[in-house]
N, C-alpha and C. Protein backbone atom coordinates (compact mmCIF):
# COMPACT_ATOMS: atom_id res chain seq x y z
N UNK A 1 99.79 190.51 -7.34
CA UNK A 1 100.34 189.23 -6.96
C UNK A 1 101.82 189.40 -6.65
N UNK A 2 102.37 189.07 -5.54
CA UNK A 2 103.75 188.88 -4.85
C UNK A 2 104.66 188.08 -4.88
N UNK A 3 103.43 186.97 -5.10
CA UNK A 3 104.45 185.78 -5.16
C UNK A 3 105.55 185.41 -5.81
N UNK A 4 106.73 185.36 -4.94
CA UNK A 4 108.42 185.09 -5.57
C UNK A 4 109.01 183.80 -4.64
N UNK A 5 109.33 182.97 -5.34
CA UNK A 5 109.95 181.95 -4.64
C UNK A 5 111.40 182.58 -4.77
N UNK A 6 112.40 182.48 -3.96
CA UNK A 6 113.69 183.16 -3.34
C UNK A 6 114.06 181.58 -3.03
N UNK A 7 114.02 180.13 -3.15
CA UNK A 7 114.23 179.28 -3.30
C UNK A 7 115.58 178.56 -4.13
N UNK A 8 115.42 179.09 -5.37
CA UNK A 8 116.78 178.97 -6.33
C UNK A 8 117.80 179.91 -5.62
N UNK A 9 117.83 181.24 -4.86
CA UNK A 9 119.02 181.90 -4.49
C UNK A 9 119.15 181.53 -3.26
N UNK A 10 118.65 180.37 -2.66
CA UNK A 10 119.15 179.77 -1.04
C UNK A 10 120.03 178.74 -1.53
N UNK A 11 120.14 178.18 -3.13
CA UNK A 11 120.95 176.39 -2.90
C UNK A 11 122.25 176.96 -2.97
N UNK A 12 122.99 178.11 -2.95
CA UNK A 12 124.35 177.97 -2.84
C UNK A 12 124.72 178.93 -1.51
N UNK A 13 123.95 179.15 -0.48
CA UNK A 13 124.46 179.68 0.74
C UNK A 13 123.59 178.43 1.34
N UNK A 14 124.52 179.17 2.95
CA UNK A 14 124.62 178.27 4.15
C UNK A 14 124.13 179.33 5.06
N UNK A 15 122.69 178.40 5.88
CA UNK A 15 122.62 179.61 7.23
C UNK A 15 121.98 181.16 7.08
N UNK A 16 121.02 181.25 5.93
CA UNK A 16 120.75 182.42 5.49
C UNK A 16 119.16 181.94 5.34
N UNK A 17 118.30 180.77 6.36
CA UNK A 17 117.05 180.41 6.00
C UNK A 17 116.66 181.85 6.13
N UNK A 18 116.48 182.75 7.26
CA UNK A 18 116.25 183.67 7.59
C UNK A 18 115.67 184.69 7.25
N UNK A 19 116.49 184.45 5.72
CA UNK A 19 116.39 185.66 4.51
C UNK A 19 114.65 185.69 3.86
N UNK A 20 114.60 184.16 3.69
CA UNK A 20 112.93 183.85 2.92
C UNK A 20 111.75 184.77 4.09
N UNK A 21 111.88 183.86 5.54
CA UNK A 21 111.42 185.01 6.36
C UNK A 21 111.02 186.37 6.54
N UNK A 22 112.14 187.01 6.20
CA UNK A 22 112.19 188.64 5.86
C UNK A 22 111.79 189.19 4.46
N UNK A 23 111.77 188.16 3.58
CA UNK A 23 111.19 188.60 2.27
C UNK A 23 109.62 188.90 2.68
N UNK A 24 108.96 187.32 3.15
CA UNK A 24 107.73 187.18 3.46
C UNK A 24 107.19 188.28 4.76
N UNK A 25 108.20 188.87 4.89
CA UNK A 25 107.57 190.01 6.16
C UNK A 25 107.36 191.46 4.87
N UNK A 26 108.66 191.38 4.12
CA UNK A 26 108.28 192.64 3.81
C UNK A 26 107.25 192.50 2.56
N UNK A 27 106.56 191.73 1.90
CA UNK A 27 105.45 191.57 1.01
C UNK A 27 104.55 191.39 1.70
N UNK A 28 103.97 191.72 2.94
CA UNK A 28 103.30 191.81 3.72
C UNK A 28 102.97 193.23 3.88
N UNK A 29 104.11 193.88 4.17
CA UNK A 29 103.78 195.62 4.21
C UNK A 29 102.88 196.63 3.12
N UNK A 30 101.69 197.42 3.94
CA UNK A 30 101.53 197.91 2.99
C UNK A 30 102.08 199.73 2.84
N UNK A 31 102.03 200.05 1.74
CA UNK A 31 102.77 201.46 1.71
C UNK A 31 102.20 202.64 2.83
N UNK A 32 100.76 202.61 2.80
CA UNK A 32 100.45 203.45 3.87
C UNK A 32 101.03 202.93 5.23
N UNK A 33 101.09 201.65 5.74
CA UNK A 33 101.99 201.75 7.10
C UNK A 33 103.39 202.64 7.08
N UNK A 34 104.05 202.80 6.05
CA UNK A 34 105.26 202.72 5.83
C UNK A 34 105.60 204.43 5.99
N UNK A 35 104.39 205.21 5.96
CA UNK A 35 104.96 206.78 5.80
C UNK A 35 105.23 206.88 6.79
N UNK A 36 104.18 206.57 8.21
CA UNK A 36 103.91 207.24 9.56
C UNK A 36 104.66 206.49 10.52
N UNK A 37 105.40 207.02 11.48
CA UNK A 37 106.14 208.35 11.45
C UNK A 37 107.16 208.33 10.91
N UNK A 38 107.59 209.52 9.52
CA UNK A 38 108.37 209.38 9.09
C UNK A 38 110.26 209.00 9.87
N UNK A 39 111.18 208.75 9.09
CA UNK A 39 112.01 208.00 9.92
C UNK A 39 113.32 208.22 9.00
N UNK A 40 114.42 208.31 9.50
CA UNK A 40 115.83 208.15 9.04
C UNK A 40 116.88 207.38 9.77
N UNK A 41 117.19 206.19 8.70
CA UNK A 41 118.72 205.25 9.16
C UNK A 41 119.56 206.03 8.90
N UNK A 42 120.86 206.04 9.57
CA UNK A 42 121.89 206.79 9.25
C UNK A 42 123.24 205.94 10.01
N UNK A 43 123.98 205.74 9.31
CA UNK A 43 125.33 205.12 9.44
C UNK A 43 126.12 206.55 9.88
N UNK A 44 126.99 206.27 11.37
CA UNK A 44 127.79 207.40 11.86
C UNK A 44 129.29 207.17 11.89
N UNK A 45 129.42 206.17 11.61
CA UNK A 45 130.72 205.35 11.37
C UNK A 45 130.91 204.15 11.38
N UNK A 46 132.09 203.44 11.49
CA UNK A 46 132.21 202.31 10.83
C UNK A 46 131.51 201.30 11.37
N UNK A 47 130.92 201.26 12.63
CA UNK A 47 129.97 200.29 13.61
C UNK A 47 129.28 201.04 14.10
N UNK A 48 128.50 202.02 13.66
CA UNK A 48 127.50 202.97 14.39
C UNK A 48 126.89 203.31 13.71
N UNK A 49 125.34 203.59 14.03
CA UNK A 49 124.16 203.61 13.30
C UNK A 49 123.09 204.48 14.34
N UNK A 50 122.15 205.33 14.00
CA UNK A 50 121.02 205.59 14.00
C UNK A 50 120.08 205.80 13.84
N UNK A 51 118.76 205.39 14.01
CA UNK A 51 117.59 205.77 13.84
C UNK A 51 116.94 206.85 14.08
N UNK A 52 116.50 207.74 13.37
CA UNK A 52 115.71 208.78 13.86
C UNK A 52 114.41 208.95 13.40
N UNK A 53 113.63 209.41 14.56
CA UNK A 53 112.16 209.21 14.09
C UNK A 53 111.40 210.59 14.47
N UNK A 54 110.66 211.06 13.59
CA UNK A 54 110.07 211.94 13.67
C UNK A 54 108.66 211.74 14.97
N UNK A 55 108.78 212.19 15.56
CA UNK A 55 107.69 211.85 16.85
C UNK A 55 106.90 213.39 17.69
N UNK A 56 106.81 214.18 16.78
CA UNK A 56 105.81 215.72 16.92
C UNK A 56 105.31 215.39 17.69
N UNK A 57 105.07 216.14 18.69
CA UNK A 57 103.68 216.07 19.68
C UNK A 57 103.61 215.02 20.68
N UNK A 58 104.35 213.63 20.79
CA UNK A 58 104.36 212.46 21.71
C UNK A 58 105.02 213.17 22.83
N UNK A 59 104.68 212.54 24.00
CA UNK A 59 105.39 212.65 25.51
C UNK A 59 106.49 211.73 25.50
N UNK A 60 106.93 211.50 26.51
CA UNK A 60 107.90 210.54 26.42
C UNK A 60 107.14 209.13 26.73
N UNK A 61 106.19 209.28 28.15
CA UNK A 61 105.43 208.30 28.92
C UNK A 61 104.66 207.91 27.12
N UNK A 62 104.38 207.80 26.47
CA UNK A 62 103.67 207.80 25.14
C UNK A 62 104.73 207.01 24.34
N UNK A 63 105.93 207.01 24.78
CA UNK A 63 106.94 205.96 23.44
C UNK A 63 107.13 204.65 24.30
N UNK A 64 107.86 203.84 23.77
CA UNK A 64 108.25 202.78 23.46
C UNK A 64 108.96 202.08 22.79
N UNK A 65 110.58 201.60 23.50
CA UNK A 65 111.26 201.15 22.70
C UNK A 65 111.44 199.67 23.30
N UNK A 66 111.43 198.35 22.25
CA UNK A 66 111.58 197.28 22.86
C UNK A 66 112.24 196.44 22.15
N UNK A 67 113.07 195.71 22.11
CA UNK A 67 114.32 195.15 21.60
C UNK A 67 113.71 193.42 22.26
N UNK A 68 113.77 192.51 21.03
CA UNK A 68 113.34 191.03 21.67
C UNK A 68 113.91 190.51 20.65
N UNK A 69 114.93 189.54 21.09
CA UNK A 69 116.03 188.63 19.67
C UNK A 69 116.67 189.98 18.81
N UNK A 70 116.29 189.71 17.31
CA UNK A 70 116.60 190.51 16.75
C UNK A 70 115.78 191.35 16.16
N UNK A 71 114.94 191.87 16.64
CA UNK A 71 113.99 192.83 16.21
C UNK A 71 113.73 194.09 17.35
N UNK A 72 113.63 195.20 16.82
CA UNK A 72 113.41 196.52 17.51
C UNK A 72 112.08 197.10 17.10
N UNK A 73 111.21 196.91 17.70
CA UNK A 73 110.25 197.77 17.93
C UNK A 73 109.85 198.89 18.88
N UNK A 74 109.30 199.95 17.84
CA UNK A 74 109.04 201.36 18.16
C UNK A 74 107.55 201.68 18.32
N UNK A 75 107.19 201.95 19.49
CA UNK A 75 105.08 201.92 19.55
C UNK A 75 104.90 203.74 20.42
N UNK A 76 103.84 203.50 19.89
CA UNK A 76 103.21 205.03 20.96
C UNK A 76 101.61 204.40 21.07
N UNK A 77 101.53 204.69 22.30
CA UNK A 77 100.16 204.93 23.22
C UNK A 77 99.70 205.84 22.99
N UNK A 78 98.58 206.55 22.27
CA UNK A 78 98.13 207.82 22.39
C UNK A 78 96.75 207.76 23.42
N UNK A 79 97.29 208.98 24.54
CA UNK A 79 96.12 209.16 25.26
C UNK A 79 95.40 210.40 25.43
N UNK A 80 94.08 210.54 24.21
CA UNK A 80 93.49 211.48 24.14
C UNK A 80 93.12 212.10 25.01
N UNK A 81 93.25 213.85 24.85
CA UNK A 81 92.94 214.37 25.94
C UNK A 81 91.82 215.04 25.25
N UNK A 82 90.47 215.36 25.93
CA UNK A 82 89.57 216.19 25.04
C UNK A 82 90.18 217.69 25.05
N UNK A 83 89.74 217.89 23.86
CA UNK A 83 90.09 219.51 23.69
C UNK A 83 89.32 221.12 24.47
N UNK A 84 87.87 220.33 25.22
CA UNK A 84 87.09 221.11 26.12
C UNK A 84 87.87 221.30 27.36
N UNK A 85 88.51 220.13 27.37
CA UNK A 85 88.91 219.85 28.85
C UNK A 85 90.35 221.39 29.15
N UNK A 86 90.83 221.18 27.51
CA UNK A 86 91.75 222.42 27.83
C UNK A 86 91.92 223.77 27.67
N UNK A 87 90.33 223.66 27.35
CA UNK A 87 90.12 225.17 26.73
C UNK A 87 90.40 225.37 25.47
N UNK A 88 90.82 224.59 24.57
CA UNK A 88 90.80 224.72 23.06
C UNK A 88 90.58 224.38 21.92
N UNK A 89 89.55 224.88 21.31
CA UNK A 89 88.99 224.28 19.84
C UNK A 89 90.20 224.63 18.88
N UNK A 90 90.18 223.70 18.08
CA UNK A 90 91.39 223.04 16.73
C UNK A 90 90.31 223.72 15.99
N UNK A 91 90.88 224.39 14.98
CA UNK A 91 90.38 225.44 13.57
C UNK A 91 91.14 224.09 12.33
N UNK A 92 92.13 223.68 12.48
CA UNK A 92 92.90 222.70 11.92
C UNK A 92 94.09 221.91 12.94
N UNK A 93 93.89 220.49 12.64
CA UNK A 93 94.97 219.75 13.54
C UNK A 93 95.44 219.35 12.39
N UNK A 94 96.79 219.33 12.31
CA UNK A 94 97.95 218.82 10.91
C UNK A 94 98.57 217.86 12.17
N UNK A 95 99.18 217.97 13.12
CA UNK A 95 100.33 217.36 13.70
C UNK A 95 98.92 216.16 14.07
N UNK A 96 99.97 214.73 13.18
CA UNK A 96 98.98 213.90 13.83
C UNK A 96 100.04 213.45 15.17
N UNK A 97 99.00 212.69 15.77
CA UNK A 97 99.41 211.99 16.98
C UNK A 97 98.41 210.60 16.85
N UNK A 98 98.67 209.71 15.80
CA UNK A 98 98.13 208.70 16.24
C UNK A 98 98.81 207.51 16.59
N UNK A 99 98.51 206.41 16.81
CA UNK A 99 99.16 205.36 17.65
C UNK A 99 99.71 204.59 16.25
N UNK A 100 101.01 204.29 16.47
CA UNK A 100 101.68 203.41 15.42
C UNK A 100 102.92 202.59 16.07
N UNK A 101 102.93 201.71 15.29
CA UNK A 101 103.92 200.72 15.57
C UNK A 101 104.93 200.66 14.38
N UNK A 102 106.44 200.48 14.65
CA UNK A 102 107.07 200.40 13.62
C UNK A 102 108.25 199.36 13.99
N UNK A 103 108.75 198.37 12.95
CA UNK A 103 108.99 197.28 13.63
C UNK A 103 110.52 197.50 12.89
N UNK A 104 111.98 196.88 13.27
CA UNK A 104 112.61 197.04 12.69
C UNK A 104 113.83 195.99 12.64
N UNK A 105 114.37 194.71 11.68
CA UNK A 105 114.70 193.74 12.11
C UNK A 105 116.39 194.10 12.21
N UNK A 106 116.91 193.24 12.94
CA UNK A 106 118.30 193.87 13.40
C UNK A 106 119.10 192.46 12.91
N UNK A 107 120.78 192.65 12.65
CA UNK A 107 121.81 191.69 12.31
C UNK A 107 121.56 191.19 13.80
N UNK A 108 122.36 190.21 13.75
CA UNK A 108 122.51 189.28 15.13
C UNK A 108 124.17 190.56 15.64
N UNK A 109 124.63 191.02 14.93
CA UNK A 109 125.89 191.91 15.58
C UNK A 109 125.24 193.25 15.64
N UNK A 110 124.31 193.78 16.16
CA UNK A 110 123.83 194.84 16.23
C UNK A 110 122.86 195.00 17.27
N UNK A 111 123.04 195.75 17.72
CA UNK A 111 122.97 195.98 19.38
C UNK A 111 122.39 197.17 19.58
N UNK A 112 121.28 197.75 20.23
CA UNK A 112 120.68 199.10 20.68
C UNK A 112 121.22 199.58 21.87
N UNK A 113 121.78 200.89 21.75
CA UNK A 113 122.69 200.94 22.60
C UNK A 113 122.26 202.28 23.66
N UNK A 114 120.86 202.55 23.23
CA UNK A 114 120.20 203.76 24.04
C UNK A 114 119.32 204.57 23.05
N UNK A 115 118.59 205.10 23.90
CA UNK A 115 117.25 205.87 22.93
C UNK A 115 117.61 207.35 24.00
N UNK A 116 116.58 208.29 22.85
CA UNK A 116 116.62 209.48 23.62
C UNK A 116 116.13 210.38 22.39
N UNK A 117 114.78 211.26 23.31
CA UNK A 117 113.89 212.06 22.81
C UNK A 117 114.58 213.56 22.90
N UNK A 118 114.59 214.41 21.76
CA UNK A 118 114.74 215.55 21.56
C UNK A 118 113.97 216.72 20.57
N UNK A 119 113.75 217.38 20.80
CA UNK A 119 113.49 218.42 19.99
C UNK A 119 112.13 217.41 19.20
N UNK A 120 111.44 216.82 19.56
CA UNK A 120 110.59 216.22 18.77
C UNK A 120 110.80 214.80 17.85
N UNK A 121 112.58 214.51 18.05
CA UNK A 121 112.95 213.69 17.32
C UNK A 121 113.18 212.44 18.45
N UNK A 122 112.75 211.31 18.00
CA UNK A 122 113.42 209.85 18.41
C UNK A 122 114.75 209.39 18.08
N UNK A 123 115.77 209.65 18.75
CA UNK A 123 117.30 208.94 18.07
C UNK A 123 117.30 207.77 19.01
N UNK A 124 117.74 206.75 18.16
CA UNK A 124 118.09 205.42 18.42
C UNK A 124 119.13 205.23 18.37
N UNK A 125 119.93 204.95 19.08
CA UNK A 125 122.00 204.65 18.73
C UNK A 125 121.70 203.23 18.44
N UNK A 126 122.35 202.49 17.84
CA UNK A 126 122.80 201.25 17.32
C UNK A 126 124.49 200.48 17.13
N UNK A 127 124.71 199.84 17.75
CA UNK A 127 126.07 199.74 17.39
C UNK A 127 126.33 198.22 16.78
N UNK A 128 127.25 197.87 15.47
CA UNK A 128 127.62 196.85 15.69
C UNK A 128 128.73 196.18 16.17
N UNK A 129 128.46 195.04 16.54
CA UNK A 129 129.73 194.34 17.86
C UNK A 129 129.85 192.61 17.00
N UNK A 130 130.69 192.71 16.50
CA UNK A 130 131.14 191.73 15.72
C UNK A 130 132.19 190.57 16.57
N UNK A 131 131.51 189.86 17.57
CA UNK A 131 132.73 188.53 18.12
C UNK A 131 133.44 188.49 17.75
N UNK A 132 135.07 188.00 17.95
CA UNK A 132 135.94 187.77 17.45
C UNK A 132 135.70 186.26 16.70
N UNK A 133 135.02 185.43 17.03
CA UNK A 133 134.64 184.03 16.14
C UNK A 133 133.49 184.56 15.11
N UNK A 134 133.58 185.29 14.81
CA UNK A 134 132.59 185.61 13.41
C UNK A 134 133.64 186.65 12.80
N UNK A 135 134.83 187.12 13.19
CA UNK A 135 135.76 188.09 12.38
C UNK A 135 136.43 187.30 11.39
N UNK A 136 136.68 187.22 10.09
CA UNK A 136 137.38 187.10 9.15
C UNK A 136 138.44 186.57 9.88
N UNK A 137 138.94 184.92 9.29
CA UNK A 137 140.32 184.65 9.48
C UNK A 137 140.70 183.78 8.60
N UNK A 138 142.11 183.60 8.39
CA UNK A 138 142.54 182.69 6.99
C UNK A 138 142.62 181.47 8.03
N UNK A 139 142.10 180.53 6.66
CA UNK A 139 142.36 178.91 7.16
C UNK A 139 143.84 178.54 6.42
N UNK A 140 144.28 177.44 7.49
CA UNK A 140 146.00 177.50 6.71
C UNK A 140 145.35 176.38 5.76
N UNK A 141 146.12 176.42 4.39
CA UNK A 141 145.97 175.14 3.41
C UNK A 141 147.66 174.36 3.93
N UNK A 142 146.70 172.87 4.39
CA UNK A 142 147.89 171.66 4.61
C UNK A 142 148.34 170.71 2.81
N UNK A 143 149.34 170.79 2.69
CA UNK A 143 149.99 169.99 1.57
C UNK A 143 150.22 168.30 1.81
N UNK A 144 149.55 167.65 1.33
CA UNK A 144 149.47 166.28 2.10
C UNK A 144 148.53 165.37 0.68
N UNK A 145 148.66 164.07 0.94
CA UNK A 145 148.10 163.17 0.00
C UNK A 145 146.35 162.85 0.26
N UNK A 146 146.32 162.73 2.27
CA UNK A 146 145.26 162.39 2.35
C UNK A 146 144.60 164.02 3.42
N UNK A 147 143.93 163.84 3.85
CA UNK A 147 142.87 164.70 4.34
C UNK A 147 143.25 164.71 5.86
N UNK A 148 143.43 165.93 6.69
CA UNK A 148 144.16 165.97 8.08
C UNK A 148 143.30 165.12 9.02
N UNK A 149 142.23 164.73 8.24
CA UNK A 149 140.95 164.19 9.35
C UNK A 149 141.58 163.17 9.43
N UNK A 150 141.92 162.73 8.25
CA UNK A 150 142.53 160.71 8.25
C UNK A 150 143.96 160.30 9.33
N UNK A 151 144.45 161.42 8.85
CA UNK A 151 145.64 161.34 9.36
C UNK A 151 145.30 161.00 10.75
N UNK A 152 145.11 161.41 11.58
CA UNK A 152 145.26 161.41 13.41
C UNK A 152 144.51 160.13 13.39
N UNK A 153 143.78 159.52 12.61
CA UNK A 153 143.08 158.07 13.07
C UNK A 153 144.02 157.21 12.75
């Protein structure tokens, strides 16, 4: 049983419905989705981030990267080829190649900034880009009897 109400830690923020959302996504997951294909976040500096994904054996025509709002999803097509067709019987296949989806939710300041297949690996660049109206700024405190709203009426 999962069930957690996250209810009592929403009454003192603002603008964070979001959060219940993402709880209810990830008590949804089960652990076997979660191995394949294995995967590494990695922070490269102070607004830079990547993903890397282990992807053995995929083509490129076989990935998929797709970015919609704030979510990044990662898919492969697998298109079996028979093994007669190439002249070779498997004694053992370890490298899987099966079709998976891996979904990944993003800040609203975080941005995919290019993909690119190597050596077997998926790197994802990520950057975050923080507006200047969402940067930290001091509000001035006014010294006054009534409230600046009253005043100008």
């Amino acid at each position: 049983m999962r069930a957690f109400d996250i209810s009592p830690l929403l009454r003192s923020s603002i603008g964070f419905d979001h959060v219940n959302r993402l709880y209810d996504l990830a008590s949804r997951l089960d652990e076997s989705s979660l191995s394949y294909p294995p995967y590494n976040i990695e922070k490269r500096g102070e607004d830079a981030y990547r993903i890397t994904m282990a992807v053995a054996g995929f083509r490129l025509d076989e990935l998929d990267v797709t970015v919609k709002e704030n979510s990044l999803t990662i898919a492969s097509k697998v298109v079996e080829q028979p093994a007669e067709a190439e002249g070779v019987t498997y004694l053992h296949r370890g490298i899987a190649r099966r079709a998976f989806e891996r979904r990944f939710e993003l800040a609203d300041t975080v941005k995919v900034v290019g993909a690119q297949l190597v050596d077997g690996l998926l790197h994802i660049e990520l950057k975050r880009e923080v507006p200047e109206a969402k940067k930290p700024r001091q509000v001035p405190i006014l010294a006054g009897s009534q409230p600046q709203s009253l005043r100008a009426a």
